[in-house]
C-alpha atoms as a PDB file:
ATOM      1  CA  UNK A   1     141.921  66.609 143.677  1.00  0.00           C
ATOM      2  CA  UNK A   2     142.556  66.575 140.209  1.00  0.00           C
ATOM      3  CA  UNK A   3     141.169  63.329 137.938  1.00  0.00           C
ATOM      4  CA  UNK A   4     144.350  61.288 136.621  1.00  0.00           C
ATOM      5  CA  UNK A   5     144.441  62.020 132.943  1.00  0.00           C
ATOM      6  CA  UNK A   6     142.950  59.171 130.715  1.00  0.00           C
ATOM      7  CA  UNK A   7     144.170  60.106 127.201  1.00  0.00           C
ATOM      8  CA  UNK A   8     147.547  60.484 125.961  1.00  0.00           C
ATOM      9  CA  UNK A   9     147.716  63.208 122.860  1.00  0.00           C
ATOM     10  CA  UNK A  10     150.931  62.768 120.598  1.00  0.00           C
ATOM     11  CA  UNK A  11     151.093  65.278 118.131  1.00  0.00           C
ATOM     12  CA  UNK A  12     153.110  64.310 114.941  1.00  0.00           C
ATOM     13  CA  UNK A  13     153.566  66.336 111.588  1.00  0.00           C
ATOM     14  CA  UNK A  14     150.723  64.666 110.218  1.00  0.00           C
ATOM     15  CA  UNK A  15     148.570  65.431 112.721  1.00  0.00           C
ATOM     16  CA  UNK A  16     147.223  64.174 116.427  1.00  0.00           C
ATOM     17  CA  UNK A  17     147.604  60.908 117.604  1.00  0.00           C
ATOM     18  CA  UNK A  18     144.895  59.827 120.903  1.00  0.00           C
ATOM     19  CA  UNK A  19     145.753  57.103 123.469  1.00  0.00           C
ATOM     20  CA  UNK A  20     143.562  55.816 125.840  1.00  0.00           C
ATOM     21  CA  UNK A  21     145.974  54.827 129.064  1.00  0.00           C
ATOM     22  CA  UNK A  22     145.733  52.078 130.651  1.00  0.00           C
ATOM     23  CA  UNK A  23     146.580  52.484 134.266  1.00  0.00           C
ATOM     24  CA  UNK A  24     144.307  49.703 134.669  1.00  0.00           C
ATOM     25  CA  UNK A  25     147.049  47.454 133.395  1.00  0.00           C
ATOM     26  CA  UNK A  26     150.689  48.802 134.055  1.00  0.00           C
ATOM     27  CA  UNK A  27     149.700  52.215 136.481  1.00  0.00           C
ATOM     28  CA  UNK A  28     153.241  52.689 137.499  1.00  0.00           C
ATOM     29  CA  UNK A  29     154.106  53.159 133.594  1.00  0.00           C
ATOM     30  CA  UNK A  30     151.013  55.181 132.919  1.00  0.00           C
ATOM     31  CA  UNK A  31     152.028  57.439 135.467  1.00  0.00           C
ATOM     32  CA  UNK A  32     155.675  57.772 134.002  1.00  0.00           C
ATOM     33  CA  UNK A  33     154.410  58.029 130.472  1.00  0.00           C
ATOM     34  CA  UNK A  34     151.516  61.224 131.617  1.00  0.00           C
ATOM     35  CA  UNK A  35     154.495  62.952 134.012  1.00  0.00           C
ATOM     36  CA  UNK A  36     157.218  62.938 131.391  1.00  0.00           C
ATOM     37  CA  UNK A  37     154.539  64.109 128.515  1.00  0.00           C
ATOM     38  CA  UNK A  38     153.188  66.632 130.922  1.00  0.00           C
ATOM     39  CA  UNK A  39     157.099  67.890 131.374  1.00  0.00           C
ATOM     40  CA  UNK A  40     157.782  68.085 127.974  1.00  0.00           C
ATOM     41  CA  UNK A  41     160.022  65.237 128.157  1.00  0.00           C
ATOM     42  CA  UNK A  42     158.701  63.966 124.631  1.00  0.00           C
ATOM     43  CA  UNK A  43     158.527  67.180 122.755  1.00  0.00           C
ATOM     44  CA  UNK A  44     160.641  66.843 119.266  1.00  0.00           C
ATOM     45  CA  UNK A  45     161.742  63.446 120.452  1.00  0.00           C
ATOM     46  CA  UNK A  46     161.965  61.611 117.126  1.00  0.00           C
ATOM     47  CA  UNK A  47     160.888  58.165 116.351  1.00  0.00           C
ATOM     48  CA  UNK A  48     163.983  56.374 116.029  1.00  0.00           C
ATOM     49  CA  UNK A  49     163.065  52.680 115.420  1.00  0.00           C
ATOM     50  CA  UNK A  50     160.006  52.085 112.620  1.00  0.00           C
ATOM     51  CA  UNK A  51     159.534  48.972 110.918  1.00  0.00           C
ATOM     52  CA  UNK A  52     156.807  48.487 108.838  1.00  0.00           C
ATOM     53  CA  UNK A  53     155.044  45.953 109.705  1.00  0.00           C
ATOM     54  CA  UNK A  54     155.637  45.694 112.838  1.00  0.00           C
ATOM     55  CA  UNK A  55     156.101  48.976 115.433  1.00  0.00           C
ATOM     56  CA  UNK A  56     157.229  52.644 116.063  1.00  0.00           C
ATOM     57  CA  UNK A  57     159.354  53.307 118.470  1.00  0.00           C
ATOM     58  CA  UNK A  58     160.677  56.549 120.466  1.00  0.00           C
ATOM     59  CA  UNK A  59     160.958  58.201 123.550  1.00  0.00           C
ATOM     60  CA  UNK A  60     164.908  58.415 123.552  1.00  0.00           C
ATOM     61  CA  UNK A  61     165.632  62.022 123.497  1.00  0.00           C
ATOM     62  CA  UNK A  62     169.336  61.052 122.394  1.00  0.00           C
ATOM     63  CA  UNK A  63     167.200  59.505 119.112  1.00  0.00           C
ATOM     64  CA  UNK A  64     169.898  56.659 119.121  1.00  0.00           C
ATOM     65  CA  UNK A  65     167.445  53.979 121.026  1.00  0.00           C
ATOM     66  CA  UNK A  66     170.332  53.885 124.280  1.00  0.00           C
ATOM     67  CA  UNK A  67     168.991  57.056 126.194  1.00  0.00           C
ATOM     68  CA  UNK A  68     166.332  57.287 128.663  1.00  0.00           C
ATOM     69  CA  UNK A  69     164.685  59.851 131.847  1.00  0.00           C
ATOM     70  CA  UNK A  70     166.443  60.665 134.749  1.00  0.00           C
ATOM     71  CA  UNK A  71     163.854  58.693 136.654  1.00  0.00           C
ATOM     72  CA  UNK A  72     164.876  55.489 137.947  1.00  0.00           C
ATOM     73  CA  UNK A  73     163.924  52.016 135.430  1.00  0.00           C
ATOM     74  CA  UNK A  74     160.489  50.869 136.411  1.00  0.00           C
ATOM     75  CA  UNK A  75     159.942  47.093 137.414  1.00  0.00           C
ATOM     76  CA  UNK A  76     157.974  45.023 134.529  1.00  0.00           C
ATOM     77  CA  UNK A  77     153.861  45.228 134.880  1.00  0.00           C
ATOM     78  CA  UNK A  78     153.270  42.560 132.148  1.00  0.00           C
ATOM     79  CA  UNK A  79     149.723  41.573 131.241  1.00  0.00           C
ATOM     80  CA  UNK A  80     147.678  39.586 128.872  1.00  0.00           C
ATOM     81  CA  UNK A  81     146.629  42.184 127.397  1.00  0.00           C
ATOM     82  CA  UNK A  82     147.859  41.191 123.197  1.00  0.00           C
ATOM     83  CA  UNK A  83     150.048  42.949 121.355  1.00  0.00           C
ATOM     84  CA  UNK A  84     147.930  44.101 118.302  1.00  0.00           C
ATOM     85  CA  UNK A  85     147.784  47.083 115.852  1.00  0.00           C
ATOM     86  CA  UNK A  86     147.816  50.208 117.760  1.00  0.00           C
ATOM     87  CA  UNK A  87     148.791  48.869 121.295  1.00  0.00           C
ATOM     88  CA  UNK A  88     151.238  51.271 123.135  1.00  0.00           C
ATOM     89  CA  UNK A  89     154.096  49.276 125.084  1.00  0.00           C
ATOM     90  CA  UNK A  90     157.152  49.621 127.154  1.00  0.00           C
ATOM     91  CA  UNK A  91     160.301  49.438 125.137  1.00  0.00           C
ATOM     92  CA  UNK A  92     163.102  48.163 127.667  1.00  0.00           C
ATOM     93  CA  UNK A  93     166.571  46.427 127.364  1.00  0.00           C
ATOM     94  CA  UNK A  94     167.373  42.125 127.975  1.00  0.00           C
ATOM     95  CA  UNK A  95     166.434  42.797 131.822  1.00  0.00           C
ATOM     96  CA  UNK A  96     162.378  43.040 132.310  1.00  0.00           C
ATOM     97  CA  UNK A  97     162.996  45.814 134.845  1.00  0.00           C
ATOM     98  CA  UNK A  98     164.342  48.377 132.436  1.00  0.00           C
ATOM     99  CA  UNK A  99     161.794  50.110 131.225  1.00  0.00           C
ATOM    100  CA  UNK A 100     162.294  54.218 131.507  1.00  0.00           C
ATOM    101  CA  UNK A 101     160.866  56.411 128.883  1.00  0.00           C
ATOM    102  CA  UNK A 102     160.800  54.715 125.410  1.00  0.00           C
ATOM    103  CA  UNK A 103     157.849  52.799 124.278  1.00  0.00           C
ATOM    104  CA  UNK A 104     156.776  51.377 120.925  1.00  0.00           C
ATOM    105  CA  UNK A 105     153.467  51.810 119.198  1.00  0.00           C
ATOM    106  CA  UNK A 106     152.614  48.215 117.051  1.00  0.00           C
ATOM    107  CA  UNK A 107     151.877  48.816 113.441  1.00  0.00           C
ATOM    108  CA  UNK A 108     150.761  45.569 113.306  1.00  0.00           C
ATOM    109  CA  UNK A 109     149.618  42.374 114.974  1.00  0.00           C
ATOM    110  CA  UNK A 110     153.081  41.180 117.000  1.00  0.00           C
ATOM    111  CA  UNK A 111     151.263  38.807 119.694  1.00  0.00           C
ATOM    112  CA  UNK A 112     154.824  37.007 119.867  1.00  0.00           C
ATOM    113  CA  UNK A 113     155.689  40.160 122.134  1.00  0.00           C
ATOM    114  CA  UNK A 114     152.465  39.557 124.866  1.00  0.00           C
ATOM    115  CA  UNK A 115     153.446  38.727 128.401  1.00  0.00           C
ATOM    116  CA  UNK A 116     157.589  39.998 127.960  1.00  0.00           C
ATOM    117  CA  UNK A 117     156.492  44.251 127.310  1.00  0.00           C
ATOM    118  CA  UNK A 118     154.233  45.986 129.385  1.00  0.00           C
ATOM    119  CA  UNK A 119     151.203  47.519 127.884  1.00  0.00           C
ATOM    120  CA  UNK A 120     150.175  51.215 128.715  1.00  0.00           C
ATOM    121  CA  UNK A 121     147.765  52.383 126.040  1.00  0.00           C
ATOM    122  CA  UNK A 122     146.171  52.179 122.865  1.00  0.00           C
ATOM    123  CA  UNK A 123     145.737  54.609 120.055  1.00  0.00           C
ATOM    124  CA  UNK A 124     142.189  55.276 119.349  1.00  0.00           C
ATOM    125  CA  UNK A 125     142.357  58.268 116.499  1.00  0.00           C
ATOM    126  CA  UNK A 126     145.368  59.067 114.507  1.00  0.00           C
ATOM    127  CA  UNK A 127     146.657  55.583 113.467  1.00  0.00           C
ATOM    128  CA  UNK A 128     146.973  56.972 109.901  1.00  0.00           C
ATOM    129  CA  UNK A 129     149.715  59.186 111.118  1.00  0.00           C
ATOM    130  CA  UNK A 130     151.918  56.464 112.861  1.00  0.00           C
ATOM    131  CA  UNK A 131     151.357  54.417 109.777  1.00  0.00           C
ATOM    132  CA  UNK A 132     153.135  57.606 107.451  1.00  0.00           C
ATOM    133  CA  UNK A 133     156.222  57.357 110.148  1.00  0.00           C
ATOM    134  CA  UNK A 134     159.762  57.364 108.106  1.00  0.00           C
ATOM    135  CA  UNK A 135     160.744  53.676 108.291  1.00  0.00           C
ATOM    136  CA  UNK A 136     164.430  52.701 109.048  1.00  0.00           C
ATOM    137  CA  UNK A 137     166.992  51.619 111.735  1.00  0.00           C
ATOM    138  CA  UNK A 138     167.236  54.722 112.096  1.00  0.00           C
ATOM    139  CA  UNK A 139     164.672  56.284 109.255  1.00  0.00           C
ATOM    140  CA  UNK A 140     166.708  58.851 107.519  1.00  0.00           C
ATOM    141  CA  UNK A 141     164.730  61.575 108.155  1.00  0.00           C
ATOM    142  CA  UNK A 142     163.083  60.203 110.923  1.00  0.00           C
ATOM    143  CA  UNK A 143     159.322  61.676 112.230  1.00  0.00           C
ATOM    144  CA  UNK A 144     158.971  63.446 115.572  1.00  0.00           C
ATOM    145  CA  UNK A 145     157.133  64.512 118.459  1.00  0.00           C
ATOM    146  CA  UNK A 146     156.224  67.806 117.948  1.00  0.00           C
ATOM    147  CA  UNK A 147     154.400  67.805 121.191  1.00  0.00           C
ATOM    148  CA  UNK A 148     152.870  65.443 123.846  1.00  0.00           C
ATOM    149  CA  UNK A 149     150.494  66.186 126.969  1.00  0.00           C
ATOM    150  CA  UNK A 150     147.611  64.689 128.988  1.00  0.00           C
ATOM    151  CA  UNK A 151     143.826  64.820 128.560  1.00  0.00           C
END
């Protein structure tokens, strides 16, 4: 049996970004988040929401924020785990149980967000290259995903 993978490996144009998963915290969204890297789901997905100061977000592979996975919405797995620079979260719609395949990586502190997003991962090498991220509503150039897979 093969050991479930414990790092997340986003590679930008910068360079590598590493997140430690969390399954410990929201395992059904770990396990979305590994299988759709592992498929290629993310690959050239662009970051399509950055606002400095706050988060990156991505994972919509129609770039406009509305699109998701085939896979069916995943029910909420909030925590108390804070919302703090480099935390990986669940992006979702008004309803809890939305999340699909988005998620947002926090640029900076944004504890107003703990216990409404579930938390999946944090990045422990390459927060220098989600800080150079195009910023914008949609940035005008915006960065991508050149690749994503499991460790």
């Amino acid at each position: 049996m093969s050991e479930a993978p414990s790092t997340l490996v986003l590679s930008l144009d910068g360079g590598d970004v590493r997140i430690r998963l969390r399954p410990d915290l929201a395992p059904q969204h770990v396990e979305r988040i590994a299988t759709l890297a592992d498929r290629g789901f993310y690959d050239g997905v662009v970051f399509h929401r950055v606002i400095d100061g706050f988060m990156a977000q991505g994972g919509d592979p129609s770039g406009t924020g509305t699109g998701g996975s085939d896979e069916p919405d995943l029910p909420a797995e909030f925590s108390r785990e804070p919302h703090v620079r480099g935390v990986c979260s669940m992006a979702r719609t008004m309803n809890p149980n939305s999340a699909n395949s988005q998620f947002f990586i926090c640029l900076d502190d944004a504890t107003f967000l703990d216990g409404q997003y579930t938390v999946w991962g944090e990045v422990t090498e390459g927060m220098e290259h989600v800080d150079a991220l195009p910023k914008g509503e949609p940035p005008r150039s915006p960065g991508k995903i050149v690749k994503a897979r499991t460790e």
